[in-house]
PDB file of N, CA and C in Angstrom:
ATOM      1  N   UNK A   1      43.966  43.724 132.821  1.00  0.00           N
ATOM      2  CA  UNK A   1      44.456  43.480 131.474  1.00  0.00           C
ATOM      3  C   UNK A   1      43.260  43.118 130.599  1.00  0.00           C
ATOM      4  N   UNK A   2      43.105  43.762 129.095  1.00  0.00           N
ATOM      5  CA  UNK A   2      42.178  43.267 128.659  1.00  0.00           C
ATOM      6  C   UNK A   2      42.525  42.108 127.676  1.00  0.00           C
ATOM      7  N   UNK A   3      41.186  41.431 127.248  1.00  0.00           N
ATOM      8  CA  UNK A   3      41.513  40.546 126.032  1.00  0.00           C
ATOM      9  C   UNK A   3      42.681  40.770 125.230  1.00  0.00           C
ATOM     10  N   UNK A   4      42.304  42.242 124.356  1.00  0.00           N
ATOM     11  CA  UNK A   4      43.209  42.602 123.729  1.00  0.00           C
ATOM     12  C   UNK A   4      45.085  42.640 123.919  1.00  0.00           C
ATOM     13  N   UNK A   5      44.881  42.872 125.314  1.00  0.00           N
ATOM     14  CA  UNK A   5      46.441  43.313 125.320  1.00  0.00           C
ATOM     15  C   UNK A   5      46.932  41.512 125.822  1.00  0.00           C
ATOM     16  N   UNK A   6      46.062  40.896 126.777  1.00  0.00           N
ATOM     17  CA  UNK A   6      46.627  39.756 126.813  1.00  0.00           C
ATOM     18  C   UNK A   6      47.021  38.797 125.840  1.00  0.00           C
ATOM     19  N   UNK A   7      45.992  38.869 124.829  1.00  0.00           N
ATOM     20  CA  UNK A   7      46.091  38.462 123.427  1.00  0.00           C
ATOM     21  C   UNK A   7      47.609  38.384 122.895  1.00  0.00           C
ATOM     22  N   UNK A   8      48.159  39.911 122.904  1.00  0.00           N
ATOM     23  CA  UNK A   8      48.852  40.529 122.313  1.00  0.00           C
ATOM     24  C   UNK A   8      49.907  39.386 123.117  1.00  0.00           C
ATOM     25  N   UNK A   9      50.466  40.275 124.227  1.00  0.00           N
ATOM     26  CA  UNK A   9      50.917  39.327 125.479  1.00  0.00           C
ATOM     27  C   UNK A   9      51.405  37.475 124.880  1.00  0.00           C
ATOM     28  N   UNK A  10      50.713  36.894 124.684  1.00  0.00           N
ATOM     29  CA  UNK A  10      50.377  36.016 124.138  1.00  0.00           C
ATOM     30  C   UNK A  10      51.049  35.782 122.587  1.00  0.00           C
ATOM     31  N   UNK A  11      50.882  36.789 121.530  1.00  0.00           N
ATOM     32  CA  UNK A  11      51.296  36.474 120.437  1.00  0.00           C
ATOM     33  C   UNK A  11      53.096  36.646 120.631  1.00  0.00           C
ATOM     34  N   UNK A  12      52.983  38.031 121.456  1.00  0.00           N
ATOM     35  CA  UNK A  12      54.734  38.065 121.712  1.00  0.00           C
ATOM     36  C   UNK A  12      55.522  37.034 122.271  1.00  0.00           C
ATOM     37  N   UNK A  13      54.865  36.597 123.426  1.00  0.00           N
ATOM     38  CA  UNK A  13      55.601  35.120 123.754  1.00  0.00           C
ATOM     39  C   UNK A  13      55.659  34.126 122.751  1.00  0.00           C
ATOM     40  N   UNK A  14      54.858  33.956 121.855  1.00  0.00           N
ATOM     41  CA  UNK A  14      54.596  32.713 120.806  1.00  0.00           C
ATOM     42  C   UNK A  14      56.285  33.183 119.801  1.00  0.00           C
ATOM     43  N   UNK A  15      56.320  34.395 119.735  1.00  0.00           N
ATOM     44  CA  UNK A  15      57.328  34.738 118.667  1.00  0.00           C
ATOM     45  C   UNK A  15      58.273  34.814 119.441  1.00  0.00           C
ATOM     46  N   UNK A  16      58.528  34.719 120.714  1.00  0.00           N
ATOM     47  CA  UNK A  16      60.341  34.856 121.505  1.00  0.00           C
ATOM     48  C   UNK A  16      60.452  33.202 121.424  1.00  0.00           C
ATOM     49  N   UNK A  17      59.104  32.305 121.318  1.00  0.00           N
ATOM     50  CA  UNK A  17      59.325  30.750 121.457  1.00  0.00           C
ATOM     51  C   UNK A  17      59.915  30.397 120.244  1.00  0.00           C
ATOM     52  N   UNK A  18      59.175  30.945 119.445  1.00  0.00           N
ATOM     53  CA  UNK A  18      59.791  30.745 117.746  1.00  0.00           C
ATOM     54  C   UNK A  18      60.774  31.106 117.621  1.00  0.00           C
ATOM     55  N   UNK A  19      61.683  31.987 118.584  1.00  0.00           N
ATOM     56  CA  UNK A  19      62.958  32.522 118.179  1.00  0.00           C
ATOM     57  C   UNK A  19      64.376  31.474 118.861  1.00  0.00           C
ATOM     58  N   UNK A  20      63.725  31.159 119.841  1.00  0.00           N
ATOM     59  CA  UNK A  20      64.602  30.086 120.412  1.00  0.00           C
ATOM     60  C   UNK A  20      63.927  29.031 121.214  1.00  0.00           C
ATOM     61  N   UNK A  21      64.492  27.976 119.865  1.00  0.00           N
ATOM     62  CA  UNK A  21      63.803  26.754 119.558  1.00  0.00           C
ATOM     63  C   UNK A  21      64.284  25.646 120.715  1.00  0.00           C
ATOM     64  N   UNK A  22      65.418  25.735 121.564  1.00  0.00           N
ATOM     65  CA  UNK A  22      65.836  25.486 122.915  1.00  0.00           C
ATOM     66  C   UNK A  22      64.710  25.474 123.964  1.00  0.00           C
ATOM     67  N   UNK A  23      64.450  27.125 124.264  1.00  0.00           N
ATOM     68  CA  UNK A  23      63.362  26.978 124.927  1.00  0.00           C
ATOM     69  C   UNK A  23      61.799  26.738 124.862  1.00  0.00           C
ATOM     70  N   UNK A  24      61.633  26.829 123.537  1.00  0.00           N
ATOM     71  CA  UNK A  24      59.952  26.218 123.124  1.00  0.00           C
ATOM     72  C   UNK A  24      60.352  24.721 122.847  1.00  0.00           C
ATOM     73  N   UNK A  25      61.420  23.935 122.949  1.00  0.00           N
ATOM     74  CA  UNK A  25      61.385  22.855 123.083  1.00  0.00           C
ATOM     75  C   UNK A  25      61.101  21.940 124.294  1.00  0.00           C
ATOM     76  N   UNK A  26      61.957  22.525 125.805  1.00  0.00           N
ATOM     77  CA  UNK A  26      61.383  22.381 126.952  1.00  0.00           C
ATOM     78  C   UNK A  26      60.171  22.969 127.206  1.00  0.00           C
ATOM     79  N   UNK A  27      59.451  24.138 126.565  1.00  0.00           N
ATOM     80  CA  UNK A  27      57.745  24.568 126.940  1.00  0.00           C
ATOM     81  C   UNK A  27      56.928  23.532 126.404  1.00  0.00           C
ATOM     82  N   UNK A  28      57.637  22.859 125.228  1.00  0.00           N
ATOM     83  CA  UNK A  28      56.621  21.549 125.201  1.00  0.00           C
ATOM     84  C   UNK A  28      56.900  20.243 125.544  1.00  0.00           C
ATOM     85  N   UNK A  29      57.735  20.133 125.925  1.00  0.00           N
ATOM     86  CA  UNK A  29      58.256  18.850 127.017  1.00  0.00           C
ATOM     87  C   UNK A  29      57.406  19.316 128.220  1.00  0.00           C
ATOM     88  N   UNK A  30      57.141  20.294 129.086  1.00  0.00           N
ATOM     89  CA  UNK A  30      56.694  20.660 130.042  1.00  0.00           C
ATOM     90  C   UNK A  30      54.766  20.316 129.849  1.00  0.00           C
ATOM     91  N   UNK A  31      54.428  21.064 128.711  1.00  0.00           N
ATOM     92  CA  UNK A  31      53.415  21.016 128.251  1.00  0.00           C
ATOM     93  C   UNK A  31      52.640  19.240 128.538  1.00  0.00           C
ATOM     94  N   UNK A  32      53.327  18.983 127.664  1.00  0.00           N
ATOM     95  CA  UNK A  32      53.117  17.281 127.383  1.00  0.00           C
ATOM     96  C   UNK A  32      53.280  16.550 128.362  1.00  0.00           C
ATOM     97  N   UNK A  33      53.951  16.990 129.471  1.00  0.00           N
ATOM     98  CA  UNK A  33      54.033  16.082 130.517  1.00  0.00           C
ATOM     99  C   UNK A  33      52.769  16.472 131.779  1.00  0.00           C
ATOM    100  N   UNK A  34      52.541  17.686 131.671  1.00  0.00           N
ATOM    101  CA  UNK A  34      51.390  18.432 132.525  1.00  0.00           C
ATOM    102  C   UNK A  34      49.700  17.667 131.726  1.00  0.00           C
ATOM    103  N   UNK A  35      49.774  17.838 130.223  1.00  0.00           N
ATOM    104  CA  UNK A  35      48.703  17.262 129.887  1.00  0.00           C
ATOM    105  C   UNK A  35      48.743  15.409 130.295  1.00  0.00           C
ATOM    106  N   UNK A  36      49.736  14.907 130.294  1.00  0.00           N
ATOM    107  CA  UNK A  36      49.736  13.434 130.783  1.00  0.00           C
ATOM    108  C   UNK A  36      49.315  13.137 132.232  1.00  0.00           C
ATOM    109  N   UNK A  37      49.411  14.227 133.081  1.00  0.00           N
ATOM    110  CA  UNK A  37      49.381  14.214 134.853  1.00  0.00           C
ATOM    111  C   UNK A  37      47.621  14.690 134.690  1.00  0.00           C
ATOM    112  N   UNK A  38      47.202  15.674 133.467  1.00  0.00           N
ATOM    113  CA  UNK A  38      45.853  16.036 133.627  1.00  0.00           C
ATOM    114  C   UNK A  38      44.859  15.970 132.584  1.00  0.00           C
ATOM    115  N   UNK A  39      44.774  14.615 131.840  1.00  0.00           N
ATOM    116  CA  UNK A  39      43.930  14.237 130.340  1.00  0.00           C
ATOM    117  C   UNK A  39      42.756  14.755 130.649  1.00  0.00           C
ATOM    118  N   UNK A  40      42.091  14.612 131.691  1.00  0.00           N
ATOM    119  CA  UNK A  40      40.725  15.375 131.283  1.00  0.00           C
ATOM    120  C   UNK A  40      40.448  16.621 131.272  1.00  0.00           C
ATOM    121  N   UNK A  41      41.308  17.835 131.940  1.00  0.00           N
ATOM    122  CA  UNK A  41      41.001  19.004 131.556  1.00  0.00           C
ATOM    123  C   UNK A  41      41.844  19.079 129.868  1.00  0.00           C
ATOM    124  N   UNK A  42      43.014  18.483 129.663  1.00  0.00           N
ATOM    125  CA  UNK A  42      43.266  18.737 128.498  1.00  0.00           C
ATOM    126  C   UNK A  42      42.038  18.568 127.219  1.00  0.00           C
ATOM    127  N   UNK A  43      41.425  17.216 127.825  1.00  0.00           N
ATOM    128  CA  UNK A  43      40.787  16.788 126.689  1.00  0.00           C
ATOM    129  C   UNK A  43      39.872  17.866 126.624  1.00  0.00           C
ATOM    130  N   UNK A  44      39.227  18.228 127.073  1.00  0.00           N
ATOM    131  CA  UNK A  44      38.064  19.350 127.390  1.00  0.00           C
ATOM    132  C   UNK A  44      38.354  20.398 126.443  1.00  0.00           C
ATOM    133  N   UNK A  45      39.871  21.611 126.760  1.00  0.00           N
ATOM    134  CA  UNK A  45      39.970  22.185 126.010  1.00  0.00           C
ATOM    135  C   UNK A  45      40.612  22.121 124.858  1.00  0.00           C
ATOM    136  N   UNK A  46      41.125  20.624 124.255  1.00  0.00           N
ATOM    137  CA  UNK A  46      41.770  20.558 123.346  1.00  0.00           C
ATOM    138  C   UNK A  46      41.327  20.832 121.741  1.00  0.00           C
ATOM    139  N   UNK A  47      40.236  21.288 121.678  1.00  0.00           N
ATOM    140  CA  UNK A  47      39.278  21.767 120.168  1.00  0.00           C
ATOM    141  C   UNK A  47      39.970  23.642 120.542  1.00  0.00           C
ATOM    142  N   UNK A  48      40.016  23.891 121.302  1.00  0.00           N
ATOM    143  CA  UNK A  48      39.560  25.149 121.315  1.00  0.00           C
ATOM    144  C   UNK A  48      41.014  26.132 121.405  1.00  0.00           C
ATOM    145  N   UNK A  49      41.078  27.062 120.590  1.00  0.00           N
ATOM    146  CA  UNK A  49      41.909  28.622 120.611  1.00  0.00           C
ATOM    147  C   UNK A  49      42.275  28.696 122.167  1.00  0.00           C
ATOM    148  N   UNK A  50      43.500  29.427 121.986  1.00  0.00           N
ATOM    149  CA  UNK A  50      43.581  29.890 123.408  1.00  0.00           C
ATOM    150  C   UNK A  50      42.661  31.475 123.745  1.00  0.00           C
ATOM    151  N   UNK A  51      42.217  32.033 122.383  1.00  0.00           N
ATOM    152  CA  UNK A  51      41.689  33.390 122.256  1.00  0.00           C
ATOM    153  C   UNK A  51      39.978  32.653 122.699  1.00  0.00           C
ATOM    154  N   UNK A  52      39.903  31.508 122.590  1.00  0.00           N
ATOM    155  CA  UNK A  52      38.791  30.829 122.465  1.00  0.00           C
ATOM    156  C   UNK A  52      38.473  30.809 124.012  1.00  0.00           C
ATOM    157  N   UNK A  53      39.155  30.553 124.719  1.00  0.00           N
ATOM    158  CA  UNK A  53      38.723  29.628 126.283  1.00  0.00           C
ATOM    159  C   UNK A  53      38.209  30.717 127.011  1.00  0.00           C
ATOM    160  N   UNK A  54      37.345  30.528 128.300  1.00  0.00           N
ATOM    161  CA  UNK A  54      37.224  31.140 129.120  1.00  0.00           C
ATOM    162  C   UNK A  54      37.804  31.630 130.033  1.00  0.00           C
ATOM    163  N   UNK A  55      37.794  32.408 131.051  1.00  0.00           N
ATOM    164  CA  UNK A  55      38.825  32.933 131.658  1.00  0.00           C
ATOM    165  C   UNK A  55      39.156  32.297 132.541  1.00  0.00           C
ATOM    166  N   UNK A  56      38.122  31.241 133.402  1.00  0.00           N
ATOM    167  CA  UNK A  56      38.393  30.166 134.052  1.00  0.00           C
ATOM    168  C   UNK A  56      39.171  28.886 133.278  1.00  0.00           C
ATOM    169  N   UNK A  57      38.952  28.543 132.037  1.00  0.00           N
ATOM    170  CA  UNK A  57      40.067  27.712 131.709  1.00  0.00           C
ATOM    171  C   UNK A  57      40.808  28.278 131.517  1.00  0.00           C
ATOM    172  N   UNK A  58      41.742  29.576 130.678  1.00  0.00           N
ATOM    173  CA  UNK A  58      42.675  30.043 130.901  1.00  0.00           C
ATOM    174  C   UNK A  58      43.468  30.206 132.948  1.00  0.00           C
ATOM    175  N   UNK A  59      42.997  30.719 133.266  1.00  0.00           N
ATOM    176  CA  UNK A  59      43.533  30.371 134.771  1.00  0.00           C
ATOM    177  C   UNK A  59      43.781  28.497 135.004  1.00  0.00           C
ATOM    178  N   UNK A  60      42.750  27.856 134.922  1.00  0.00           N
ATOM    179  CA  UNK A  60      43.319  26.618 135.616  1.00  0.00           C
ATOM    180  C   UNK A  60      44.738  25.770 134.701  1.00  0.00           C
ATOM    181  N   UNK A  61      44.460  25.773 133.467  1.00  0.00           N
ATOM    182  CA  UNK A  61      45.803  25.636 132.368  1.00  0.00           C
ATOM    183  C   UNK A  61      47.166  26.385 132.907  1.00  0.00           C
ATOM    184  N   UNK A  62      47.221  27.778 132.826  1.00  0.00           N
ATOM    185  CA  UNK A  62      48.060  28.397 133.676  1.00  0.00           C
ATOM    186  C   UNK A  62      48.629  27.912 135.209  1.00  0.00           C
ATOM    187  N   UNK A  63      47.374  26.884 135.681  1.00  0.00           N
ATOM    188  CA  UNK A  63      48.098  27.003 137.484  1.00  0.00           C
ATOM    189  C   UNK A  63      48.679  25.448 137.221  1.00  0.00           C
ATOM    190  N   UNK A  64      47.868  24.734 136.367  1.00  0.00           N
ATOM    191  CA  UNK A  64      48.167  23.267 136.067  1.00  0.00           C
ATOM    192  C   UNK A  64      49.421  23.495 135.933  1.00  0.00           C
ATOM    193  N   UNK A  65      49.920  24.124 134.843  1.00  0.00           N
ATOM    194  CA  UNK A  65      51.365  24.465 134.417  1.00  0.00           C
ATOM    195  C   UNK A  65      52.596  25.099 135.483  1.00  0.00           C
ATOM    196  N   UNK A  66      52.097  25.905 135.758  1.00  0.00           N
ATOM    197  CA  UNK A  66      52.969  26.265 136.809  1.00  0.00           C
ATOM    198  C   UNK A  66      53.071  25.500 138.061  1.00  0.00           C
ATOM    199  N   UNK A  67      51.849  25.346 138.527  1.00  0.00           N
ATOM    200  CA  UNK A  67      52.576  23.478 139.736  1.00  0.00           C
ATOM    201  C   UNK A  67      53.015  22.804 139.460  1.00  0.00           C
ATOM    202  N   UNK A  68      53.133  22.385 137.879  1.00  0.00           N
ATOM    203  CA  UNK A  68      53.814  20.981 137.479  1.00  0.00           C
ATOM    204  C   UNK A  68      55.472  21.870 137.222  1.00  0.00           C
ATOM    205  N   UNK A  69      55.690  22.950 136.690  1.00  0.00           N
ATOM    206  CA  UNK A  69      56.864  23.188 136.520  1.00  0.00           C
ATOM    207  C   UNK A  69      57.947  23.361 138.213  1.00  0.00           C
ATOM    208  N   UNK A  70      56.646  23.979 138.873  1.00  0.00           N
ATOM    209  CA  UNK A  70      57.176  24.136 140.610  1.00  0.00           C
ATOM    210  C   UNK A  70      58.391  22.800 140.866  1.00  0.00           C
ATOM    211  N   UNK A  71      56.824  21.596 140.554  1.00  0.00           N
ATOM    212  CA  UNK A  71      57.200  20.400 141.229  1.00  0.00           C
ATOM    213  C   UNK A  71      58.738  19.709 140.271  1.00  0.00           C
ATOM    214  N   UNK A  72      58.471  20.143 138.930  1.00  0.00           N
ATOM    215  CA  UNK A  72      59.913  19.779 138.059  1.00  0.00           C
ATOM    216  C   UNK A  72      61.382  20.220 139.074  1.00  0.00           C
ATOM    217  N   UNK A  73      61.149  21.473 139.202  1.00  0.00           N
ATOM    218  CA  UNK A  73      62.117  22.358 139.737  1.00  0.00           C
ATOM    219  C   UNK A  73      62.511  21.967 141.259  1.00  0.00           C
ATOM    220  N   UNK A  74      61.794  21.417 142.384  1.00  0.00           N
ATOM    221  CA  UNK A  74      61.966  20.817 143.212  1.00  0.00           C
ATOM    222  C   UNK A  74      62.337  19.473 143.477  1.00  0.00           C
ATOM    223  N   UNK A  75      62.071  18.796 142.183  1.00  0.00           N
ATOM    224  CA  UNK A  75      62.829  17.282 142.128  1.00  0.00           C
ATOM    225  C   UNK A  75      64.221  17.868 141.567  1.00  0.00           C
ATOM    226  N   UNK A  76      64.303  18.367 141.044  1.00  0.00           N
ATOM    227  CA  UNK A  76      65.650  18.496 140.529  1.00  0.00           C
ATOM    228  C   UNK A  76      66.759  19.469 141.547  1.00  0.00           C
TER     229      UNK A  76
END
């Protein structure tokens, strides 16, 4: 996948979040609770675009997120 299309990728999800405000409400309940379990990588990339980061912070943000949602889904 390149920049470009992930980009893209990226803007389309931003606009299905904007469309239902239900579920971009739990993506940032999720969000906020993953940055509380991990302040220092947050703090790190918190200046920066997501078009901005490297491909290694894009991956570790992504896995941060998805183990913490794993582990949501298994307590419950």
């Amino acid at each position: 996948m390149t920049k470009k299309e992930f980009l893209s990728l990226l803007r389309q999800s931003a606009l299905d979040l904007y469309n239902d405000p239900e579920r971009l409400s739990e993506v940032n309940a999720e969000y906020e609770s993953t940055k509380m379990e991990h302040p220092e990588f947050f703090e790190r990339i918190e200046q920066l675009r997501v078009g901005d980061m490297t491909p290694d912070e894009l991956k570790k943000m992504f896995d941060l997120l998805k183990d913490h949602i794993l582990k949501s889904r298994k307590a419950n």
